[in-house]
C-alpha atoms as a PDB file:
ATOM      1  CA  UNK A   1     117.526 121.704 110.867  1.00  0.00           C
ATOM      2  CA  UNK A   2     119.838 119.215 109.201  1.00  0.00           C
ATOM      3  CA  UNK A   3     118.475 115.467 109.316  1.00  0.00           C
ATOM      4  CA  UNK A   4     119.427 112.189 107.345  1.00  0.00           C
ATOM      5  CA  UNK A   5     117.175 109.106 106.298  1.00  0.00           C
ATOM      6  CA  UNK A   6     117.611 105.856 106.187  1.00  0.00           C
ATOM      7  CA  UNK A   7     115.350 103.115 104.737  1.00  0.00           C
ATOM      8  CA  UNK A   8     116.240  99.111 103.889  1.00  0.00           C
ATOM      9  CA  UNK A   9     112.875  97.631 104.902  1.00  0.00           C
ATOM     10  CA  UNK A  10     112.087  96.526 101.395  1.00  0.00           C
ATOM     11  CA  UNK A  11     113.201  96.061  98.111  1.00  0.00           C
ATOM     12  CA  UNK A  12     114.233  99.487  98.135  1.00  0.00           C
ATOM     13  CA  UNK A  13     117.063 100.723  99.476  1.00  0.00           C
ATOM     14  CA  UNK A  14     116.513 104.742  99.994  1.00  0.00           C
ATOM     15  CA  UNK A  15     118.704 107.625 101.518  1.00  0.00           C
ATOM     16  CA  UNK A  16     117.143 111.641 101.649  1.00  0.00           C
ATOM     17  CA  UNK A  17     118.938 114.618 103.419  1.00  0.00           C
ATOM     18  CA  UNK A  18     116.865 117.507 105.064  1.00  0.00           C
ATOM     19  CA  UNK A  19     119.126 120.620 103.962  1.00  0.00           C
ATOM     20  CA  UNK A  20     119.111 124.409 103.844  1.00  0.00           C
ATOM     21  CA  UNK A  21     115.152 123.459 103.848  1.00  0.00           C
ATOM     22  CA  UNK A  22     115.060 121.282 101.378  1.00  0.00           C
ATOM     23  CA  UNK A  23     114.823 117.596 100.558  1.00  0.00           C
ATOM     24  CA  UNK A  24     117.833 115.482  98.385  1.00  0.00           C
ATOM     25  CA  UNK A  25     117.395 111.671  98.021  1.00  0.00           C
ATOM     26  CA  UNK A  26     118.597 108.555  96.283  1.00  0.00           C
ATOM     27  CA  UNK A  27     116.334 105.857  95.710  1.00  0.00           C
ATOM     28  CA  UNK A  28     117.368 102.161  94.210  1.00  0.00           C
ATOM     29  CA  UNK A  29     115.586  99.066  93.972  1.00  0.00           C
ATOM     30  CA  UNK A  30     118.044  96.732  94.958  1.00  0.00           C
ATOM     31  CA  UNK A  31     116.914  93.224  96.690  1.00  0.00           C
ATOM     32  CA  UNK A  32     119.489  92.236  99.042  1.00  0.00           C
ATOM     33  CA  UNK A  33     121.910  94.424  98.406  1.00  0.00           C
ATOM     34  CA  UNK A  34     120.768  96.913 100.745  1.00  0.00           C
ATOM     35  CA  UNK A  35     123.600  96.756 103.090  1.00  0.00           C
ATOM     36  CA  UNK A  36     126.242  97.340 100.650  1.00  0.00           C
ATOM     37  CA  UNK A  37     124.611 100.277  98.837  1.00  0.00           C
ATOM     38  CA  UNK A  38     123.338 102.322 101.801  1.00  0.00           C
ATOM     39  CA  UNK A  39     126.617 103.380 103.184  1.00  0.00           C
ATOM     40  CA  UNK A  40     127.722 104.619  99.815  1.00  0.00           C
ATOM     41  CA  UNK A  41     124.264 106.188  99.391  1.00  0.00           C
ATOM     42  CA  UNK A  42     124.365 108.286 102.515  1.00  0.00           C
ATOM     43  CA  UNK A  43     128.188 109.308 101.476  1.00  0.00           C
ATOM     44  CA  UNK A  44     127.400 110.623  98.418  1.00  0.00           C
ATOM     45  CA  UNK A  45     124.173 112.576  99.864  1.00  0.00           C
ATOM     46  CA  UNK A  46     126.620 114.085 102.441  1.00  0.00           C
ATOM     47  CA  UNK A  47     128.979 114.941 100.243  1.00  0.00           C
ATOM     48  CA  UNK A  48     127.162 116.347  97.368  1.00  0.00           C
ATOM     49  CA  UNK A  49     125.652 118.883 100.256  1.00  0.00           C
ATOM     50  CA  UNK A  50     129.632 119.460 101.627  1.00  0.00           C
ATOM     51  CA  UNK A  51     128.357 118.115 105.046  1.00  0.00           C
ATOM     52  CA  UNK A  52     129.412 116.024 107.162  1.00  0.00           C
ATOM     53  CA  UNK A  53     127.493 113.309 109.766  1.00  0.00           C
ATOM     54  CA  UNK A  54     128.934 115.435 112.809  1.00  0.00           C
ATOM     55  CA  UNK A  55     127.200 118.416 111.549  1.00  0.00           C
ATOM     56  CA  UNK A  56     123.727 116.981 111.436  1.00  0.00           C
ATOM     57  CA  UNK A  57     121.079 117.262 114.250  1.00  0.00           C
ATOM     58  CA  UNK A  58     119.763 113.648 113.917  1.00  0.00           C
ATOM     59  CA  UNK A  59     118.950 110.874 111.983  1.00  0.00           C
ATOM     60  CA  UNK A  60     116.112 109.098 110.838  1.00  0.00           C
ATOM     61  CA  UNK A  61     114.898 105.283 109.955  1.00  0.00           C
ATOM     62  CA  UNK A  62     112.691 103.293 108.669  1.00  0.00           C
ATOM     63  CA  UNK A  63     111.225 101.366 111.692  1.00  0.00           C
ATOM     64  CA  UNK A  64     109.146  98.942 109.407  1.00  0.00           C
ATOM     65  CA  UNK A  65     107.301  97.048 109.096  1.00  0.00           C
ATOM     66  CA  UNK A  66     108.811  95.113 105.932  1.00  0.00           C
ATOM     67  CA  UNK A  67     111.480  92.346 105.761  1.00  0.00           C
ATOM     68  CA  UNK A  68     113.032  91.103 109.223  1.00  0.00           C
ATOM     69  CA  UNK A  69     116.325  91.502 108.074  1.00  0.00           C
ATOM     70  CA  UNK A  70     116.260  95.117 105.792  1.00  0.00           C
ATOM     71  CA  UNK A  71     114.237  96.132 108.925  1.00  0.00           C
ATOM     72  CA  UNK A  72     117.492  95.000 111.023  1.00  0.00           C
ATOM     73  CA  UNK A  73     120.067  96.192 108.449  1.00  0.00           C
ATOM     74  CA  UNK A  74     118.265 100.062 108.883  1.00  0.00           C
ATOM     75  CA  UNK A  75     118.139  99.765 112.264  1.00  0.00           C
ATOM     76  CA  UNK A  76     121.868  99.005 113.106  1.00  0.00           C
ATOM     77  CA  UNK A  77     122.829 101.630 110.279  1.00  0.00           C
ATOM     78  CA  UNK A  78     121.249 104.118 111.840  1.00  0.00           C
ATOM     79  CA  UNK A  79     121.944 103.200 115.624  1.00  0.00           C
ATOM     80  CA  UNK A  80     126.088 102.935 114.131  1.00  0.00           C
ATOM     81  CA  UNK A  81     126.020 106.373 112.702  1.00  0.00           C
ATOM     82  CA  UNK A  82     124.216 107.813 115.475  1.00  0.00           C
ATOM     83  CA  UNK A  83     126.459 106.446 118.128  1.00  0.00           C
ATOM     84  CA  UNK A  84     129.903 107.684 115.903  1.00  0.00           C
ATOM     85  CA  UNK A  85     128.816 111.100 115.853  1.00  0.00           C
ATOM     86  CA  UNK A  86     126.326 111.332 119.419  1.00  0.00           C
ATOM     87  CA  UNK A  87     123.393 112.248 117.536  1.00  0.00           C
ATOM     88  CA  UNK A  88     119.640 111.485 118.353  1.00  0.00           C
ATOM     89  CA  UNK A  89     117.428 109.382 116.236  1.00  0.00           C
ATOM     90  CA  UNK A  90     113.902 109.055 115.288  1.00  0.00           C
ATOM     91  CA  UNK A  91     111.602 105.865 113.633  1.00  0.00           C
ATOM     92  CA  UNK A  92     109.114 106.537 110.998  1.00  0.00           C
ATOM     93  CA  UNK A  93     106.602 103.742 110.224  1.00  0.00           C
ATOM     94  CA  UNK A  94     107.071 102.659 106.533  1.00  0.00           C
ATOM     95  CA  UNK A  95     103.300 102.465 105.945  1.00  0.00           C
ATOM     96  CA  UNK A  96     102.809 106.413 106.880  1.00  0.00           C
ATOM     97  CA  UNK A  97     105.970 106.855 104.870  1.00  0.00           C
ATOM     98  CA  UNK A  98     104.075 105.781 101.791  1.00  0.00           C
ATOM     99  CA  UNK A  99     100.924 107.219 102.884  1.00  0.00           C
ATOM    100  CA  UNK A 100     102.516 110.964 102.936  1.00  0.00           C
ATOM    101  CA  UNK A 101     103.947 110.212  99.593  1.00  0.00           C
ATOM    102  CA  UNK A 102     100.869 109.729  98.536  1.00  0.00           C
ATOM    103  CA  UNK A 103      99.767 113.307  99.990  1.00  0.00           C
ATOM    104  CA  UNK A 104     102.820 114.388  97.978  1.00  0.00           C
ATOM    105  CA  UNK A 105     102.289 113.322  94.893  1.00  0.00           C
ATOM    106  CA  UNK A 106      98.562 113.100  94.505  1.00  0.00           C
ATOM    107  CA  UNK A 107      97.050 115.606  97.022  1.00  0.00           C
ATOM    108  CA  UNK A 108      95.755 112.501  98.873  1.00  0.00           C
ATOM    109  CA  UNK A 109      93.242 113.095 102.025  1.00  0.00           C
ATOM    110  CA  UNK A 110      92.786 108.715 102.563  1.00  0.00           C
ATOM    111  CA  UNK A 111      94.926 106.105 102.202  1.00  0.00           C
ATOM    112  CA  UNK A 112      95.569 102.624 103.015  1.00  0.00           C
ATOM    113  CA  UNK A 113      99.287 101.427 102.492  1.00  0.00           C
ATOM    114  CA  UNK A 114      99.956  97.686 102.172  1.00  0.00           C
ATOM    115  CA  UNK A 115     103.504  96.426 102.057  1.00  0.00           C
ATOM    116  CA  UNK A 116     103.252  92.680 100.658  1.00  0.00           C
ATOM    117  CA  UNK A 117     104.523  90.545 103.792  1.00  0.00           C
ATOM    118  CA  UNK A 118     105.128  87.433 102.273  1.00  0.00           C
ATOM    119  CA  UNK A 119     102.982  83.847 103.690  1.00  0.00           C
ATOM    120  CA  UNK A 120      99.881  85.267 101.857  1.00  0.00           C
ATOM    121  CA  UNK A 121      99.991  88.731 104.307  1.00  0.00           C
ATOM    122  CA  UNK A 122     100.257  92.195 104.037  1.00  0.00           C
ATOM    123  CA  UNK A 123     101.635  94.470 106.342  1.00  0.00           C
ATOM    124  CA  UNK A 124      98.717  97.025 106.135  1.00  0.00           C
ATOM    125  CA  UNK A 125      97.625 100.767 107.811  1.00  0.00           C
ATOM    126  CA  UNK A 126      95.038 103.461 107.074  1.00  0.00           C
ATOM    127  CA  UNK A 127      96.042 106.784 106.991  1.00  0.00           C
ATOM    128  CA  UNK A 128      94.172 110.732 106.567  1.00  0.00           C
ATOM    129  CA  UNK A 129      94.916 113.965 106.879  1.00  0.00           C
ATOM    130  CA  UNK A 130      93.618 115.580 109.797  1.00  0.00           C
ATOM    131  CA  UNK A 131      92.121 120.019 109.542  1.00  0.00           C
ATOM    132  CA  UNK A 132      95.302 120.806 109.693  1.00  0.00           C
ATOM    133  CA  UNK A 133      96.337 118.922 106.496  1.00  0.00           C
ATOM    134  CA  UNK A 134      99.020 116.960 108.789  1.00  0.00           C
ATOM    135  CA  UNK A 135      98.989 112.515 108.130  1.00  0.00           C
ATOM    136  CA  UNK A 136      97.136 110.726 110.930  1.00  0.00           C
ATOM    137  CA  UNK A 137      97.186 106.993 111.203  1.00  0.00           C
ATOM    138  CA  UNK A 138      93.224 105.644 111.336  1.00  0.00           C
ATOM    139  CA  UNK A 139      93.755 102.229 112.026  1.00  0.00           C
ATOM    140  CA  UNK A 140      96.811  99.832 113.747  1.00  0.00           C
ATOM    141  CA  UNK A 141      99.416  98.458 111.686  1.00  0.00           C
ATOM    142  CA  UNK A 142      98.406  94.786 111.098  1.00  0.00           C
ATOM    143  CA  UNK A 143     100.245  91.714 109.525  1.00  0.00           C
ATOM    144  CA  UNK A 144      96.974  89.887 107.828  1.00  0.00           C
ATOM    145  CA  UNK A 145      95.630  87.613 104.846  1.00  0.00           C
ATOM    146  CA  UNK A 146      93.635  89.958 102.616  1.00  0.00           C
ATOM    147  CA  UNK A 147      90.970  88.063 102.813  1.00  0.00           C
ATOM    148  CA  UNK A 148      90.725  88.620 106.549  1.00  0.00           C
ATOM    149  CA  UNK A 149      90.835  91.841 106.479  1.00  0.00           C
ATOM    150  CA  UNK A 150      87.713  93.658 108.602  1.00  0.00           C
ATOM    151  CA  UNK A 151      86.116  96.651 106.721  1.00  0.00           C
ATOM    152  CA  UNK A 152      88.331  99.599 107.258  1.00  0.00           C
ATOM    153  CA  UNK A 153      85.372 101.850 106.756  1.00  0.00           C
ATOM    154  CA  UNK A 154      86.790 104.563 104.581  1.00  0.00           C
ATOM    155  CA  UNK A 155      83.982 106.439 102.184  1.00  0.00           C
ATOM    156  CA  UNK A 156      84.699 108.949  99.358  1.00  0.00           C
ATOM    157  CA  UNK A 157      88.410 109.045  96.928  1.00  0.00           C
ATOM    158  CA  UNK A 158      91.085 106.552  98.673  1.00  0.00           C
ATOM    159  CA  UNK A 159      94.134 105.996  97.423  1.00  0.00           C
ATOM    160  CA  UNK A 160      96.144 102.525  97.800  1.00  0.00           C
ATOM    161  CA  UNK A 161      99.423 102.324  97.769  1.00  0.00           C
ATOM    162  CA  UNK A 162     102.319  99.899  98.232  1.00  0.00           C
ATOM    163  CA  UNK A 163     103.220  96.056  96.869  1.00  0.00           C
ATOM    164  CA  UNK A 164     100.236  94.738  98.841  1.00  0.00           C
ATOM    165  CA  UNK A 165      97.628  96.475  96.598  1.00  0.00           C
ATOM    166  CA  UNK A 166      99.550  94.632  92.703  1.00  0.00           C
ATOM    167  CA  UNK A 167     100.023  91.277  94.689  1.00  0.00           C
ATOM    168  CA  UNK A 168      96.157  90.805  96.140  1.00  0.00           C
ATOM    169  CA  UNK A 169      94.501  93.964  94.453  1.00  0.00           C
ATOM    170  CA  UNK A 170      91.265  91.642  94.242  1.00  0.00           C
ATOM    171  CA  UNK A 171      91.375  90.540  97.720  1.00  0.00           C
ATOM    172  CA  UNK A 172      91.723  94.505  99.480  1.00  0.00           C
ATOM    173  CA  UNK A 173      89.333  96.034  96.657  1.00  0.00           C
ATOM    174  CA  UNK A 174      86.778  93.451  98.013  1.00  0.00           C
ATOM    175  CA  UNK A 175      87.061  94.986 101.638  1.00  0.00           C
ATOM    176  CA  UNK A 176      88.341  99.127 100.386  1.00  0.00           C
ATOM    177  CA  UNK A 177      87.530 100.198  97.594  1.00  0.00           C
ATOM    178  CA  UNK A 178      90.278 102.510  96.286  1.00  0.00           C
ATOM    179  CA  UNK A 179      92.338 104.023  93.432  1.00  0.00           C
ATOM    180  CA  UNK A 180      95.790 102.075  93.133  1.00  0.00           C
ATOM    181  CA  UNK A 181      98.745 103.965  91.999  1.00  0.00           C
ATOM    182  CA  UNK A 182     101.450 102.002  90.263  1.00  0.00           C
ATOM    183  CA  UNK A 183     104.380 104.867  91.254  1.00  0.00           C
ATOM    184  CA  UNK A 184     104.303 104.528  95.202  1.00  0.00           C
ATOM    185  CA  UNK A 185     105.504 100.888  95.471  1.00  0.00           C
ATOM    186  CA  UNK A 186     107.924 101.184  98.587  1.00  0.00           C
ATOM    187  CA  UNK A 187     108.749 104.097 101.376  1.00  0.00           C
ATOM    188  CA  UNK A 188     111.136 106.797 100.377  1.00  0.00           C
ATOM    189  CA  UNK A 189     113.545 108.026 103.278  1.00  0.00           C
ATOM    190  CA  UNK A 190     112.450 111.686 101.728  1.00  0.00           C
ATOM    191  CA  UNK A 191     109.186 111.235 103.295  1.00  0.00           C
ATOM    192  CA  UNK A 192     110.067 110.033 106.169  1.00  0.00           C
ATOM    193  CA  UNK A 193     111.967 113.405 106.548  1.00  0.00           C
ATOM    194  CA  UNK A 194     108.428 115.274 106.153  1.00  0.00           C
ATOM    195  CA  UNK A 195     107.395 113.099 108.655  1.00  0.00           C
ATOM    196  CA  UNK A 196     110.075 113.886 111.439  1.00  0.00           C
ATOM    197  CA  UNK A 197     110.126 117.377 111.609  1.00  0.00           C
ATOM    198  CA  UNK A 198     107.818 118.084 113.192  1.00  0.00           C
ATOM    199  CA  UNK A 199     108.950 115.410 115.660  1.00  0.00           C
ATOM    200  CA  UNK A 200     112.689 117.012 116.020  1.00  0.00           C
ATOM    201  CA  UNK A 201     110.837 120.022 117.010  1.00  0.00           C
ATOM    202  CA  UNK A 202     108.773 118.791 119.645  1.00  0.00           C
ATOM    203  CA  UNK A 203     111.721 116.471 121.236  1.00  0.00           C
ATOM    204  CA  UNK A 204     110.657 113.308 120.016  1.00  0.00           C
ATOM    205  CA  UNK A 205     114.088 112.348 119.068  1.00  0.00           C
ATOM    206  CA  UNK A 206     115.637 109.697 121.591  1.00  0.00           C
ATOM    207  CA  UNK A 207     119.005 108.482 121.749  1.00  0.00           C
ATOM    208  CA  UNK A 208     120.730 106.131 119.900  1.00  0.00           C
ATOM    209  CA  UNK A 209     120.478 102.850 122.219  1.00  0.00           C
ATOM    210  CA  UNK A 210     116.408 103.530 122.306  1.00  0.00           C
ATOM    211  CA  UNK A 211     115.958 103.042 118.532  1.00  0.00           C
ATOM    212  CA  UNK A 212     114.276 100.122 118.097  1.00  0.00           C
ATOM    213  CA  UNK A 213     112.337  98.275 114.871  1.00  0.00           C
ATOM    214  CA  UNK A 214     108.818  97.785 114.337  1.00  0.00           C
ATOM    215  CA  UNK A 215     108.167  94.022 113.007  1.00  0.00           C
ATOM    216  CA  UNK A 216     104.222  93.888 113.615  1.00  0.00           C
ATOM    217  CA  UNK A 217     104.678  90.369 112.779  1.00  0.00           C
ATOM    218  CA  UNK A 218     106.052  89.356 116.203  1.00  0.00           C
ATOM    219  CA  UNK A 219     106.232  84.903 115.659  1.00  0.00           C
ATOM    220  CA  UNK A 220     106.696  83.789 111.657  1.00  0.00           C
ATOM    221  CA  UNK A 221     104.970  80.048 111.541  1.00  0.00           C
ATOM    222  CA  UNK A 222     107.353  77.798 108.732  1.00  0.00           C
ATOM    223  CA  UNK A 223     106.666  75.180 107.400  1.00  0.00           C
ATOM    224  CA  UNK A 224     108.158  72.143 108.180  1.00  0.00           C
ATOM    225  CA  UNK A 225     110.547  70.670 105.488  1.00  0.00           C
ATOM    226  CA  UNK A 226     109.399  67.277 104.545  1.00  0.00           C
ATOM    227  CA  UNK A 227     110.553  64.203 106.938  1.00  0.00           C
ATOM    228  CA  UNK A 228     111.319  66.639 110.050  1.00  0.00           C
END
């Protein structure tokens, strides 16, 4: 199984190939310059592994939710690539993304992954593992002020991860109590790739056309500027 990963849904712009069984990524915080780096990103990955995109069996993005237009930007990345070289393509939520890296890196059995929306909101899921130590989303992914956030009922070690939890760590604590980590701040692409093998191997994998972004924030209220 050979699979690339795309994520520009944050700040983060992040790129992971599923090789030979194992898992190579690239990583860069990079506001707004996600659609110049990403190309380049995927390049080198490809290279560095002497493959290239017709050889792969699919590709993966980041489906949000995050920002409207790094949503967009991954979205028409990986629905370009896809179409070039006829291979199927797969969405991973960004909020499960960070909740396996949390299962990654700290063993984690609950989480709750917040993604700072902007306008005083988080984007915002709860995730555990299920007997079979595989990530199962608890509850729907919301766009919501912390403060309106109902009890998400979770008892025993939680961990929190994502910009929601350092921009309105009071607020969420006051509903979940849980254990922020500082090293989990966006989704990586490389665990999106954990996330999608197991749905390349049960067929999940549609076709390029069918790829389509996740906002959870469907209407954005502005304000109006003054004198309009």
């Amino acid at each position: 199984m050979k699979l690339l990963a795309l994520d520009t849904s944050t700040e983060a712009c992040s790129v992971a190939l599923l090789h030979q069984d194992r898992i190579i990524a690239l990583d860069e915080v990079c506001p707004q310059q996600h659609s110049k780096r990403v190309l380049p990103m995927i390049d080198r990955l490809l290279a560095d592994a002497g493959l290239s995109l017709n050889a792969l069996d699919g590709i993966v993005f980041g489906r949000g939710p995050g920002s409207f237009t790094g949503v967009r930007i991954g979205v028409s990345v990986a629905q370009g690539l896809a179409f070039g070289a006829d291979l199927p393509v797969y969405g991973v939520s960004t909020l499960a993304a960070m909740a396996q890296a949390a299962v990654r890196l700290y063993q984690a059995k609950q989480i709750v992954a917040a993604i700072d929306a902007r306008m005083a909101e988080v984007y915002l899921a709860s995730f555990s593992l299920d007997a079979d130590g595989v990530l199962q989303q608890r509850s729907a992914e919301q766009a919501v002020k912390p403060q309106q956030l109902a009890p998400l009922g979770l008892t025993g070690e939680v961990i929190a991860v994502g910009t929601g939890w350092q921009t309105y760590a009071n607020a969420l604590q006051q509903v979940q109590r849980a254990r922020i980590v500082t090293d989990i701040m966006y989704p990586s692409a490389q665990d999106m790739l954990t996330l999608a093998q197991s749905a390349y191997a049960q067929g999940q994998f549609v076709s390029a056309e069918n790829a389509e972004p996740v906002y959870v924030r469907d209407e954005v209220s502005w304000k109006k500027l003054p004198g309009r």
